[in-house]
N, C-alpha and C. Protein backbone atom coordinates (compact mmCIF):
# COMPACT_ATOMS: atom_id res chain seq x y z
N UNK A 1 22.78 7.63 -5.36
CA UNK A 1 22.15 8.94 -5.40
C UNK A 1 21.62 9.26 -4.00
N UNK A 2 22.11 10.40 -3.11
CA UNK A 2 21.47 10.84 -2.21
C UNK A 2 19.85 10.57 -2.22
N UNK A 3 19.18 10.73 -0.82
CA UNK A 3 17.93 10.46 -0.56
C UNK A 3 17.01 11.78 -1.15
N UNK A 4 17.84 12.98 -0.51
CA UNK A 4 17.10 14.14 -1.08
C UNK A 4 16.78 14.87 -2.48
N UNK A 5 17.70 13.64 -3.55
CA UNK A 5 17.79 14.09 -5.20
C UNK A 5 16.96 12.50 -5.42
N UNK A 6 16.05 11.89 -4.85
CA UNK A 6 15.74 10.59 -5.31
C UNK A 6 14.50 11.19 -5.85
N UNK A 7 13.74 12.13 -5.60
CA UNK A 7 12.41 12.17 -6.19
C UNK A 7 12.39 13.71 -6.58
N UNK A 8 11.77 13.72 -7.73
CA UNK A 8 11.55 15.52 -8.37
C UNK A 8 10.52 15.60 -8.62
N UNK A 9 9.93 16.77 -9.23
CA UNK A 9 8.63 17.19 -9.53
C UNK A 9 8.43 17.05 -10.66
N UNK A 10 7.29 16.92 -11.23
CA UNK A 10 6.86 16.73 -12.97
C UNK A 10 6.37 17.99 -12.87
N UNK A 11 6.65 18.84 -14.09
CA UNK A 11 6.03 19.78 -14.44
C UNK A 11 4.61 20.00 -13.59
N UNK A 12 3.97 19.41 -13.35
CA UNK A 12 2.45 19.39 -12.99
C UNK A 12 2.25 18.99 -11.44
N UNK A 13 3.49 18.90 -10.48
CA UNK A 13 3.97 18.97 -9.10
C UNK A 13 3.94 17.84 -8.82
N UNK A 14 3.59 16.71 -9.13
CA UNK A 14 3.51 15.46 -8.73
C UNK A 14 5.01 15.17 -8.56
N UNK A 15 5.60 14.52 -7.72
CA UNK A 15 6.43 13.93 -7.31
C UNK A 15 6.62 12.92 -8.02
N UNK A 16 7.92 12.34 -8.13
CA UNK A 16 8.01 11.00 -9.03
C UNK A 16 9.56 11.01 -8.42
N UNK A 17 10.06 9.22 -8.78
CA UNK A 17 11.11 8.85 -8.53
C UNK A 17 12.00 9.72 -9.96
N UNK A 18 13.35 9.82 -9.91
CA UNK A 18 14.40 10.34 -10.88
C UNK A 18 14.27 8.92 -11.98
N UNK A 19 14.38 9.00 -12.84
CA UNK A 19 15.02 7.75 -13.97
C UNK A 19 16.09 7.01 -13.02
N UNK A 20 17.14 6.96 -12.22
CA UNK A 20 17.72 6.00 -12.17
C UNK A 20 17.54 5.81 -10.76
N UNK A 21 16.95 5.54 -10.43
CA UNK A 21 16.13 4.95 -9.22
C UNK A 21 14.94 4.13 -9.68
N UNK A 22 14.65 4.39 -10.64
CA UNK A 22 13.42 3.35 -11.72
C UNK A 22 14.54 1.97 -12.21
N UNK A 23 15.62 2.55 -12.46
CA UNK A 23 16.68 0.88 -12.94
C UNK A 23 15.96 1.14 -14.66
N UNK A 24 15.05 1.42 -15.13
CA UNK A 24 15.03 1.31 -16.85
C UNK A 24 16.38 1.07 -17.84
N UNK A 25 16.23 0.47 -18.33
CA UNK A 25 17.35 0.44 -19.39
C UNK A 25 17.45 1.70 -20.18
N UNK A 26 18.69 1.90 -20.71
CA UNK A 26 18.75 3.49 -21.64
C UNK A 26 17.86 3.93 -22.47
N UNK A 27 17.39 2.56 -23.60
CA UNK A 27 16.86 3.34 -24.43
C UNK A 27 15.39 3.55 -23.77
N UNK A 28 14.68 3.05 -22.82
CA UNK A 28 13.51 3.49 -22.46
C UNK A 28 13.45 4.40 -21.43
N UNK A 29 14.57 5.19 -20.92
CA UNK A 29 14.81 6.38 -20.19
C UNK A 29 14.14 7.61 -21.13
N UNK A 30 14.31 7.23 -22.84
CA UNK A 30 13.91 8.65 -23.52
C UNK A 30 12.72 8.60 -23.74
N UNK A 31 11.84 7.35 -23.99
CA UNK A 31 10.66 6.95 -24.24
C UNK A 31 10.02 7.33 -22.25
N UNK A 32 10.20 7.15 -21.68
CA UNK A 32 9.43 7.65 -20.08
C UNK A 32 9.81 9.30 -20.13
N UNK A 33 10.77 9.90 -20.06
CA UNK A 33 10.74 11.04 -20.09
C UNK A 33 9.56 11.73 -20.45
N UNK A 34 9.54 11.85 -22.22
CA UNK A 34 8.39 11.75 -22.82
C UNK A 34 7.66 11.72 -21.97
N UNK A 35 6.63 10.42 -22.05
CA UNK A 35 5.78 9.68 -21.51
C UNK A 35 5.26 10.20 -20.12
N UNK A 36 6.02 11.10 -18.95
CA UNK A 36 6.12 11.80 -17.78
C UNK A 36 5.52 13.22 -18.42
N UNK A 37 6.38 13.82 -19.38
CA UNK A 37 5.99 14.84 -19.70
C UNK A 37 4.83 15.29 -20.20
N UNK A 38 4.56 14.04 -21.13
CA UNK A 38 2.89 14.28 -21.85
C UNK A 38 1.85 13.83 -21.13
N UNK A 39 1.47 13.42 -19.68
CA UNK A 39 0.62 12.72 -19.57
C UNK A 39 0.49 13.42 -18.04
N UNK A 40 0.86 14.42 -17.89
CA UNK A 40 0.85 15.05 -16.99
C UNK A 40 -0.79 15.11 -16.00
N UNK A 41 -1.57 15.38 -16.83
CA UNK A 41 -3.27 15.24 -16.04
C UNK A 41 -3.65 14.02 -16.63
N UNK A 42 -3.23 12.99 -16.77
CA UNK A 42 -3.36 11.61 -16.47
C UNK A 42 -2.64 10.98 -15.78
N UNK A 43 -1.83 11.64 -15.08
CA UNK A 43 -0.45 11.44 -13.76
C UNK A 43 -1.62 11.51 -12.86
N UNK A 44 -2.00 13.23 -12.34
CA UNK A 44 -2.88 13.69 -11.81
C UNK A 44 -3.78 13.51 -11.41
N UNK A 45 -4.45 12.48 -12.49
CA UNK A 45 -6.22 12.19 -12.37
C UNK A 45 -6.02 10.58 -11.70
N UNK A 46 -4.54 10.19 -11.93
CA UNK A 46 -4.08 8.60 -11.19
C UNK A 46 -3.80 8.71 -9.78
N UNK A 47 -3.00 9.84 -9.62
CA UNK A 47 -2.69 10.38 -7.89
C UNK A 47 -4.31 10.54 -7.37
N UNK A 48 -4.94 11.30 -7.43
CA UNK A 48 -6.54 11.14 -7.11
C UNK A 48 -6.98 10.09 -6.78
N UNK A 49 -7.34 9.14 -7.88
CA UNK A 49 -7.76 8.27 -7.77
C UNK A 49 -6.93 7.64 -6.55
N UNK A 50 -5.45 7.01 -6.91
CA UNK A 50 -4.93 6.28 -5.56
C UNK A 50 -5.43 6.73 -4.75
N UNK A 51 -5.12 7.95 -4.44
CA UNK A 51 -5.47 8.55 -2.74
C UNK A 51 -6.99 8.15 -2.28
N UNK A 52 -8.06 8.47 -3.12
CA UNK A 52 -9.44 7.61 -2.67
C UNK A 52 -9.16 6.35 -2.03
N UNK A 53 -8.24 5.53 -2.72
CA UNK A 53 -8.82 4.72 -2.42
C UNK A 53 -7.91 4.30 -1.40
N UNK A 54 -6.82 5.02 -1.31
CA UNK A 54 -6.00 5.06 0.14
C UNK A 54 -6.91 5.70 1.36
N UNK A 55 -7.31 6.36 1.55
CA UNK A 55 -8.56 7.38 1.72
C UNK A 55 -9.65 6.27 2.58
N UNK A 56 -10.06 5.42 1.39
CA UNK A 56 -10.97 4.23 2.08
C UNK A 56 -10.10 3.29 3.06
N UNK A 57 -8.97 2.96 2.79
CA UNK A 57 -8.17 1.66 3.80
C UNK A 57 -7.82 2.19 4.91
N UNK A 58 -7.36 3.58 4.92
CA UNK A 58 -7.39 4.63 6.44
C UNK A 58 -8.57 4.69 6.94
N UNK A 59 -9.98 4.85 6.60
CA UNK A 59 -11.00 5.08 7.26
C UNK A 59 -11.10 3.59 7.70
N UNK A 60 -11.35 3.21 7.14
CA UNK A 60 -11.72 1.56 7.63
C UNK A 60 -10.91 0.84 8.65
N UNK A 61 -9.60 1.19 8.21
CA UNK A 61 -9.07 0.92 9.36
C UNK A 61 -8.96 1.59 10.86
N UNK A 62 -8.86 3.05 10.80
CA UNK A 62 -9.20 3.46 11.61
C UNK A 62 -10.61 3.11 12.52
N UNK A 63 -11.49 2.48 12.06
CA UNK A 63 -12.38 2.57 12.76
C UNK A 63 -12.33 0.95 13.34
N UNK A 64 -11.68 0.26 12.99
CA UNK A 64 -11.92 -1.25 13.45
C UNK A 64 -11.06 -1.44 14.99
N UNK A 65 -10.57 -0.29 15.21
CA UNK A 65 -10.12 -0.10 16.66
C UNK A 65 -8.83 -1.30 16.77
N UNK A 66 -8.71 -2.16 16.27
CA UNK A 66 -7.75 -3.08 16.48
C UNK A 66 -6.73 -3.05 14.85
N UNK A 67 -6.52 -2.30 14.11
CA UNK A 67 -5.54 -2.20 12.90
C UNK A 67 -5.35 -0.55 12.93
N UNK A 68 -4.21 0.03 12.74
CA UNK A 68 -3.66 1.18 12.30
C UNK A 68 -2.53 0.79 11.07
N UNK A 69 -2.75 1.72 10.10
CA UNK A 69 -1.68 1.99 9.02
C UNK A 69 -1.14 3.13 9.21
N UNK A 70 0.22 2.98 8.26
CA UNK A 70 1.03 3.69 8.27
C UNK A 70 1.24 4.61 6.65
N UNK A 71 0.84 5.41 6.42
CA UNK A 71 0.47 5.81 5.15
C UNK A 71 1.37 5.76 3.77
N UNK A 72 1.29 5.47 2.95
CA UNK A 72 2.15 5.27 1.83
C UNK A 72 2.58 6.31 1.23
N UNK A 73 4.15 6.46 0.93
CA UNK A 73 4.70 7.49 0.46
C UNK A 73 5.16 7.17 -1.04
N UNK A 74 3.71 7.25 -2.02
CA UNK A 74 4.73 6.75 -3.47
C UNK A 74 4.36 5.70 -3.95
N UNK A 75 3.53 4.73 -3.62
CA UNK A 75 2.95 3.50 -3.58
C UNK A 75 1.31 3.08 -3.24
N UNK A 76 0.92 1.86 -3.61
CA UNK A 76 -0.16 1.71 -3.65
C UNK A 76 0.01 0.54 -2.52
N UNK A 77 0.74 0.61 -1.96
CA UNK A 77 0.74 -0.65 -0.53
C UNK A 77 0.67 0.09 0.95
N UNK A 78 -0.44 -0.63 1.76
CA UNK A 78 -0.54 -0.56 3.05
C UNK A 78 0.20 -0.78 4.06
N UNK A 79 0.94 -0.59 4.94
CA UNK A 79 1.47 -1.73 6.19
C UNK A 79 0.43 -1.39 7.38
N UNK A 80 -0.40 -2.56 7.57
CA UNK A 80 -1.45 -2.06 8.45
C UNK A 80 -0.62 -2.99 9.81
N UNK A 81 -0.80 -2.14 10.44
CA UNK A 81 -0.67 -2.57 11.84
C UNK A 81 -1.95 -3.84 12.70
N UNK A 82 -1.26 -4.24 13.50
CA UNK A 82 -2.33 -5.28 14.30
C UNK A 82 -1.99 -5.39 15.57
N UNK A 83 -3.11 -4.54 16.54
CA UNK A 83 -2.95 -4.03 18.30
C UNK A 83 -2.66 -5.11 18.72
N UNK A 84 -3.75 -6.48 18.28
CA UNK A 84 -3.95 -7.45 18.94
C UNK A 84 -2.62 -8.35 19.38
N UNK A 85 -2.51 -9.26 20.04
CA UNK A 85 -0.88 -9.85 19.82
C UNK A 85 -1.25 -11.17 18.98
N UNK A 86 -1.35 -11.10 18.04
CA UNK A 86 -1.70 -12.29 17.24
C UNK A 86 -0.12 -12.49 16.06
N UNK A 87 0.40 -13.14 16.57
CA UNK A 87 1.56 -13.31 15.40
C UNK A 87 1.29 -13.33 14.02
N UNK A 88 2.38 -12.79 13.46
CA UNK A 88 2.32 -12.39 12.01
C UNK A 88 2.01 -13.55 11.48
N UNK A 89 2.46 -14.68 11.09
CA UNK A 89 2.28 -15.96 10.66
C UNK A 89 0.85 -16.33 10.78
N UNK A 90 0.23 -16.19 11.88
CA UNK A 90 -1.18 -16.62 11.90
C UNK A 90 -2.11 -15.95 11.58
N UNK A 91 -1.56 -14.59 11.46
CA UNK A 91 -2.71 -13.67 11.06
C UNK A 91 -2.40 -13.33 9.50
N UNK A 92 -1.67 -13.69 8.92
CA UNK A 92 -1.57 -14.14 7.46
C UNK A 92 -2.26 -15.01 6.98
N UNK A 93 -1.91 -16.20 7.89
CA UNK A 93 -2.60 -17.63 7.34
C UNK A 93 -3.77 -17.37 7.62
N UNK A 94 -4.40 -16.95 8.19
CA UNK A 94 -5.90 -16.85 8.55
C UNK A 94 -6.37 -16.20 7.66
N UNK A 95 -5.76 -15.17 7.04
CA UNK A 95 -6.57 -14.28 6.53
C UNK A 95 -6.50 -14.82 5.19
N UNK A 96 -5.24 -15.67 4.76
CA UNK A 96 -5.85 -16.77 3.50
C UNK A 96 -6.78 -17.64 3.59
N UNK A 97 -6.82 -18.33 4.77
CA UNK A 97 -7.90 -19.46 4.62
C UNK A 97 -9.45 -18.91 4.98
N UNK A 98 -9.38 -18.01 6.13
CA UNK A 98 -10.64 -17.44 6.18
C UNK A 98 -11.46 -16.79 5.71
N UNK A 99 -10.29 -15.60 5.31
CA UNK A 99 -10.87 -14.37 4.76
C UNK A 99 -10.58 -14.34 2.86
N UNK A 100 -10.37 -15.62 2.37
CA UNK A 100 -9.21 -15.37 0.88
C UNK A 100 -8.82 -14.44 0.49
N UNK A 101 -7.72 -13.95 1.10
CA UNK A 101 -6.96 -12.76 0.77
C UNK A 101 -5.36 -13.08 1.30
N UNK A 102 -4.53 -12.66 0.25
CA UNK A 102 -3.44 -13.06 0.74
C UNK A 102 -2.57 -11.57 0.70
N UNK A 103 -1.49 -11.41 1.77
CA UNK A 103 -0.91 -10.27 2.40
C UNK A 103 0.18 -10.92 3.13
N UNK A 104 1.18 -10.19 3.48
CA UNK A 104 2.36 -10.58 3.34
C UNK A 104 2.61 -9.93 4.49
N UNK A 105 3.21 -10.87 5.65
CA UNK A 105 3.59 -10.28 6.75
C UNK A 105 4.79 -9.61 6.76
N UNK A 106 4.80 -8.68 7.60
CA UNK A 106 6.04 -7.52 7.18
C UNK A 106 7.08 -7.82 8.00
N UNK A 107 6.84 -8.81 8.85
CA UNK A 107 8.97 -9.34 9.19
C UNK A 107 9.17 -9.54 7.65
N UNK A 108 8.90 -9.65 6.69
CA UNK A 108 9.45 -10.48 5.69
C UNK A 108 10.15 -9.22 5.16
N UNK A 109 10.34 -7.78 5.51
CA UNK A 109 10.45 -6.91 5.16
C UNK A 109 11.76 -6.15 6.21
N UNK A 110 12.00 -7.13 7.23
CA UNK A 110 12.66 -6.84 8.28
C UNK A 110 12.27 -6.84 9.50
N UNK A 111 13.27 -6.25 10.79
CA UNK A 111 12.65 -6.65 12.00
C UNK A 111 11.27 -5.79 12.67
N UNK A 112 11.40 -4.38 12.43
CA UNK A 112 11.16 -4.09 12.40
C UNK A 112 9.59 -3.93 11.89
N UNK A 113 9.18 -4.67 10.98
CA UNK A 113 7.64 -5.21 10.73
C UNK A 113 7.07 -5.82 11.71
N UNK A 114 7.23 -6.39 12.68
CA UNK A 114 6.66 -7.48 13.35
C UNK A 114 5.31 -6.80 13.63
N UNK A 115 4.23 -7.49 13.94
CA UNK A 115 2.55 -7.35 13.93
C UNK A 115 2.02 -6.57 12.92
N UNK A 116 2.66 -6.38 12.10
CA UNK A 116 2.17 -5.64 10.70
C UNK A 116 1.66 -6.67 9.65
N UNK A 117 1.38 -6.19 8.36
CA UNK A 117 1.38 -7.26 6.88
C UNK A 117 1.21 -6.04 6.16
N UNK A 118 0.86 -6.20 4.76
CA UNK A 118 1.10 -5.28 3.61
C UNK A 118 0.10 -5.81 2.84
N UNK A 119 -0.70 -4.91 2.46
CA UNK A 119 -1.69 -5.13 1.91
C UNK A 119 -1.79 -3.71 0.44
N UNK A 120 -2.33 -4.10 -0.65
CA UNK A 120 -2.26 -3.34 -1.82
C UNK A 120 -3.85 -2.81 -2.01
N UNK A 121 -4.29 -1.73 -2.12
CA UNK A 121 -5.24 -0.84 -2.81
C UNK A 121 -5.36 -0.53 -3.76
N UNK A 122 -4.64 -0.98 -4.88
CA UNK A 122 -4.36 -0.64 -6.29
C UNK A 122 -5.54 -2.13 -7.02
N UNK A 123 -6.93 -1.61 -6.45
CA UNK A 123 -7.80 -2.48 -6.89
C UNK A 123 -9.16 -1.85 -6.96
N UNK A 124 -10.13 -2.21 -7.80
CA UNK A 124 -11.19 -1.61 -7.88
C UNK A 124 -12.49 -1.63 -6.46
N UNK A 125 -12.89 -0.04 -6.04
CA UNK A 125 -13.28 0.05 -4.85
C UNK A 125 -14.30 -0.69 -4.16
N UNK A 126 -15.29 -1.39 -4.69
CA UNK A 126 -15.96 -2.63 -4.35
C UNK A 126 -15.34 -3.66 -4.00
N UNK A 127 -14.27 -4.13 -4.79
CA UNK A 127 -13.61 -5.42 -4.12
C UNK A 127 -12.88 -5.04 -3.11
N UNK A 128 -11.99 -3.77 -3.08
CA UNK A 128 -11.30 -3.22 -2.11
C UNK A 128 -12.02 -3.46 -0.46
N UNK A 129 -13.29 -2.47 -0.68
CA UNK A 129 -14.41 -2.56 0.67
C UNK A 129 -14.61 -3.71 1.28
N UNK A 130 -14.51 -5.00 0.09
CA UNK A 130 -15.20 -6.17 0.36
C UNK A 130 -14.02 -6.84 1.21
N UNK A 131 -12.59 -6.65 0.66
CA UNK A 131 -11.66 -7.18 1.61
C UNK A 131 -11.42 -6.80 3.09
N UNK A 132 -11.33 -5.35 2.97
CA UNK A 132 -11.08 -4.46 3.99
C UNK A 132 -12.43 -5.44 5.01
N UNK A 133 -13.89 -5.53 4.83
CA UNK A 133 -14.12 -6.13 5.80
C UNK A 133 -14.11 -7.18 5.91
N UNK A 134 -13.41 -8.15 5.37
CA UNK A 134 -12.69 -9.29 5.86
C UNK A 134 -11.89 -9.52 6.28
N UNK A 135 -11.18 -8.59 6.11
CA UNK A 135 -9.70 -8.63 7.35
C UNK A 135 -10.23 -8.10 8.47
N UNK A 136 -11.12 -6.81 8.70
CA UNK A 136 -11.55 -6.58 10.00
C UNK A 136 -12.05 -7.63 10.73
N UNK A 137 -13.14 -8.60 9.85
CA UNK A 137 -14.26 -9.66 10.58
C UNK A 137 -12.72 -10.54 11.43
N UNK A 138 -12.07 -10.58 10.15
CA UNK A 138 -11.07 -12.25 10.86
C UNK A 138 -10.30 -11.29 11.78
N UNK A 139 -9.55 -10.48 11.92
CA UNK A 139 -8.76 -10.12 12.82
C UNK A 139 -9.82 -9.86 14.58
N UNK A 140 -10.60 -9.01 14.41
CA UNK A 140 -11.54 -9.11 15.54
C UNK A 140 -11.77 -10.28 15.94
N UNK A 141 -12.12 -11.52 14.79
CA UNK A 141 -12.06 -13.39 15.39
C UNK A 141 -11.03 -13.80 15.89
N UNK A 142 -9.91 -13.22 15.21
CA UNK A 142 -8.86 -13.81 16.08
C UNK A 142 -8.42 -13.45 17.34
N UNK A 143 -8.49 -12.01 17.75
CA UNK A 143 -8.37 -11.39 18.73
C UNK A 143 -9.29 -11.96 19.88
N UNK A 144 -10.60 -11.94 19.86
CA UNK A 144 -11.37 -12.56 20.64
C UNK A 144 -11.09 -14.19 20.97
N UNK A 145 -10.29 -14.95 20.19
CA UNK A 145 -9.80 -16.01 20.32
C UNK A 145 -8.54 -16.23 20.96
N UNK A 146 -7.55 -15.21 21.03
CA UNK A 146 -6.20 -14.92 21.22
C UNK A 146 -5.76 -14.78 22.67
């Protein structure tokens, strides 16, 4: 399927992938249809919500002067960038052992990732905050170490 027929509008403008770009099996193509159709301001009130809390991982990051993201189109995952030259590998591992949080460096995603990782927001906004400044604390440690 072309790129430009991959996503349509729900009645209620939200964007969504087509059914076969989801991969569902047949008989639950008629059961989501449905399910798209009726739940339209609970689509709505979910896009909101994500975006807050996308909303929070842009501010935060923006301000730690050493991480930029790249904004998510459709998803609840980050690829935050890292100024510092701290290799992907170490600034993964660090941020498991230091910070307990685990994130996935984005060579793993291709070449094109390199000084990035991927990090998810699809979590409640207290714990969210609480990570976000733990990756700032350890990445600023590592940088100053680097």
């Amino acid at each position: 399927m072309p790129a430009s027929n991959t996503f349509r509008k729900t009645p209620g403008g939200i964007d969504r992938l087509s059914m076969p770009e989801w991969r569902p099996p047949a008989y639950a193509q008629h059961i989501l249809a449905r399910w798209l159709r009726d739940d339209v301001d609970y689509g709505k009130d979910r896009v909101r919500a994500y975006t807050a809390l996308r909303d929070i991982v842009f501010d935060r990051l923006a301000s730690a002067n050493l991480l930029q993201g790249e904004p998510p189109r459709g998803t609840a995952f980050v690829f935050a960038g890292c100024m510092a030259e701290i290799p992907d590998q170490m600034l993964a591992l660090t941020l498991k052992t230091q910070a307990g949080l685990v994130v996935n460096p984005r060579y793993q995603f291709g070449p094109h990732g390199r000084g990035h990782f991927r990090l998810s927001f699809a979590q409640k906004e207290e714990a969210l905050r609480g990570a976000l400044e733990r990756i700032v604390s350890t990445v600023h440690s590592l940088a100053a170490n680097t």
